[in-house]
C-alpha atoms as a PDB file:
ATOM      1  CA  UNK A   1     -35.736   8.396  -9.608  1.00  0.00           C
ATOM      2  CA  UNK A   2     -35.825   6.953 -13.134  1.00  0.00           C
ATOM      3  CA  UNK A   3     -36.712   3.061 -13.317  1.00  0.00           C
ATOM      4  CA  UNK A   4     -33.554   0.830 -14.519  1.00  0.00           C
ATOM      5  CA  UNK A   5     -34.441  -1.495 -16.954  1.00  0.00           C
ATOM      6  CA  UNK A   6     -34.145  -5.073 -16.437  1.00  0.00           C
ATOM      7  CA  UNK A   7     -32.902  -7.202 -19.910  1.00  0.00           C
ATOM      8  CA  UNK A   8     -36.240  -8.020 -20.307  1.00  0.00           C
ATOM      9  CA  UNK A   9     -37.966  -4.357 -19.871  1.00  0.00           C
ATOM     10  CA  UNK A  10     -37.144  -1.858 -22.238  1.00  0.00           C
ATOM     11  CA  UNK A  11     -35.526   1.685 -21.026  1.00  0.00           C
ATOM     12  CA  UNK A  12     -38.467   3.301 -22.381  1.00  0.00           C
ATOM     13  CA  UNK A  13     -41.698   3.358 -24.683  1.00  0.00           C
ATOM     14  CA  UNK A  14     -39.226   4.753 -27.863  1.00  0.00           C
ATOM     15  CA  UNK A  15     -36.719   2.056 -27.152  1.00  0.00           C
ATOM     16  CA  UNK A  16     -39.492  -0.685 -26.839  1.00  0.00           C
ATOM     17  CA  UNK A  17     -40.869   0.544 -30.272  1.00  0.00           C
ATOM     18  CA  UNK A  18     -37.504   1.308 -31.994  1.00  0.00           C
ATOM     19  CA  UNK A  19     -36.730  -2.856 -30.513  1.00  0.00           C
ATOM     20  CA  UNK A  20     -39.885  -3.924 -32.163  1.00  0.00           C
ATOM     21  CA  UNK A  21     -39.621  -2.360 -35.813  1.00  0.00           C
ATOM     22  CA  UNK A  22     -36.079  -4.214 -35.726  1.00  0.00           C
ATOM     23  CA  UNK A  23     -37.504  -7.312 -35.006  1.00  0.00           C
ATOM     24  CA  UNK A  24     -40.311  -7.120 -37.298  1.00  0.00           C
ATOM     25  CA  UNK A  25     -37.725  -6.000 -40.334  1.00  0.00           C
ATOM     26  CA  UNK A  26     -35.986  -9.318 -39.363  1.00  0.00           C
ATOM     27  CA  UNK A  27     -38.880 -11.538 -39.399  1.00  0.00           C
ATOM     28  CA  UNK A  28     -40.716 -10.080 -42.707  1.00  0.00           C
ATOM     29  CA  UNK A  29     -36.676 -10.326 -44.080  1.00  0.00           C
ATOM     30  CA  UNK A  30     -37.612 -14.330 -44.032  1.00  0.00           C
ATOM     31  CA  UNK A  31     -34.069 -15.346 -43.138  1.00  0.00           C
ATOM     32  CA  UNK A  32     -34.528 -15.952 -39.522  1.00  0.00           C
ATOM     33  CA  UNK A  33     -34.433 -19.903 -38.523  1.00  0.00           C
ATOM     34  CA  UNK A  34     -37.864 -21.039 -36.959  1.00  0.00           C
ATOM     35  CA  UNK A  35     -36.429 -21.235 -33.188  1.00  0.00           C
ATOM     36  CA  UNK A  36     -35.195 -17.553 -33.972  1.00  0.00           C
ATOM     37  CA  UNK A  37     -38.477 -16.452 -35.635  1.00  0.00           C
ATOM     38  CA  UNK A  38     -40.928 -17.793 -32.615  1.00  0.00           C
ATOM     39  CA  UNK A  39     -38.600 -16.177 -30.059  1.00  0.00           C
ATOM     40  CA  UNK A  40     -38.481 -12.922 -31.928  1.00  0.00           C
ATOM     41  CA  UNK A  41     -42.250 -13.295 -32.278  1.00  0.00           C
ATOM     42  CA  UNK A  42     -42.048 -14.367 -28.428  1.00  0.00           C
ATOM     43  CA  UNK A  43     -40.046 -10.769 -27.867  1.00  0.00           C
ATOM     44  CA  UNK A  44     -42.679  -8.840 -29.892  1.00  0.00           C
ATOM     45  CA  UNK A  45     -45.417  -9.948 -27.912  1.00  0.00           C
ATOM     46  CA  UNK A  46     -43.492  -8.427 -24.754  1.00  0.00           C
ATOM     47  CA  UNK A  47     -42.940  -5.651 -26.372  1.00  0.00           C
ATOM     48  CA  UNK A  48     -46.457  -5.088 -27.838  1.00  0.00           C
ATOM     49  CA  UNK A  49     -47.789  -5.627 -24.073  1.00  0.00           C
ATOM     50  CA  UNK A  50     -45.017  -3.331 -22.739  1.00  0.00           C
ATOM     51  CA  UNK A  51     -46.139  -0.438 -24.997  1.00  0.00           C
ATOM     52  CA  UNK A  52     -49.696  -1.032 -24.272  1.00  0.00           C
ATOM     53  CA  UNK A  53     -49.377  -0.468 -20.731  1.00  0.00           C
ATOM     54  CA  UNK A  54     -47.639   2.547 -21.126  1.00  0.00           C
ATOM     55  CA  UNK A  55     -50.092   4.399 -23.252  1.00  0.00           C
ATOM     56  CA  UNK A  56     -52.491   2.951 -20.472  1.00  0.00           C
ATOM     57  CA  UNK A  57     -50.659   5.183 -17.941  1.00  0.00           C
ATOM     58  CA  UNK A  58     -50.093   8.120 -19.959  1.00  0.00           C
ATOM     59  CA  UNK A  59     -53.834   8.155 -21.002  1.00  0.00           C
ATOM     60  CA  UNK A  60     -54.423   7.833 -17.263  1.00  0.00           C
ATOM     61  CA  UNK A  61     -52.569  11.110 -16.698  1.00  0.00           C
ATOM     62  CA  UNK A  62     -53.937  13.296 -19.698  1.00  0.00           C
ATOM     63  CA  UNK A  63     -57.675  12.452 -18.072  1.00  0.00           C
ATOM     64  CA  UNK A  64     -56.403  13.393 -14.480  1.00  0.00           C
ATOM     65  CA  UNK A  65     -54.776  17.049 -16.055  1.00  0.00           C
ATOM     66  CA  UNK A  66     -58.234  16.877 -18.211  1.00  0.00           C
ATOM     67  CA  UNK A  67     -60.742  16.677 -15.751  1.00  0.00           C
ATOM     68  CA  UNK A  68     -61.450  12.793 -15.935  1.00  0.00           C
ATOM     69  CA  UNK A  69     -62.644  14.268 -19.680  1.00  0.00           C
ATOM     70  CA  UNK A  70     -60.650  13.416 -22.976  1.00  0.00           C
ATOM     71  CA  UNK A  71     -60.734  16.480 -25.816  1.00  0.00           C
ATOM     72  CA  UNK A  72     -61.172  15.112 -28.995  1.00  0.00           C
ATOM     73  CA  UNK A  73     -58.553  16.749 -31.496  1.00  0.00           C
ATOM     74  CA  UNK A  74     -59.838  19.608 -33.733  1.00  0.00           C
ATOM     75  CA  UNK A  75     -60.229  18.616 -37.430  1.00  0.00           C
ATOM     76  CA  UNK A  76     -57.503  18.761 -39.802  1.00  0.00           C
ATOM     77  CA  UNK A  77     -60.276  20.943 -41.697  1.00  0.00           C
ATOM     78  CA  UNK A  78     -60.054  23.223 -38.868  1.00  0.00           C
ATOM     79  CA  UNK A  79     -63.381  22.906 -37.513  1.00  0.00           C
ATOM     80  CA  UNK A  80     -62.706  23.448 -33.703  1.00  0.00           C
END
């Protein structure tokens, strides 16, 4: 069963990020009042965190369907 998000949590990692390059447009746009621009920079943070901890858990899963060992990717020179 799918988690429902909350108004705080985002519905998922791409709606976090797609939340967080809005509010960073706004804020380097420069016409956001100050109470705006520290609770947009307040949001970010959340968001920041939120993302963080999901690329926690999904790194948690590659290394339990890798063995508890990470693969490096092969060179873009083709190496591997």
């Amino acid at each position: 069963m799918p988690k429902t998000a909350t108004p705080d949590t985002p519905a998922s990692f791409e709606a976090a990020m797609a939340e967080l390059a809005q509010l960073v447009a706004q804020m380097e746009g420069g016409q956001l009042p100050l109470e705006a621009s520290v609770a947009a920079y307040a949001r970010g943070s959340a968001l920041v965190k939120y993302c963080a901890a999901q690329l926690e858990k999904v790194e948690s899963q590659v290394k339990v369907l890798e063995g508890e060992m990470l693969k490096p990717f092969a060179d873009e020179e083709g190496d591997a």
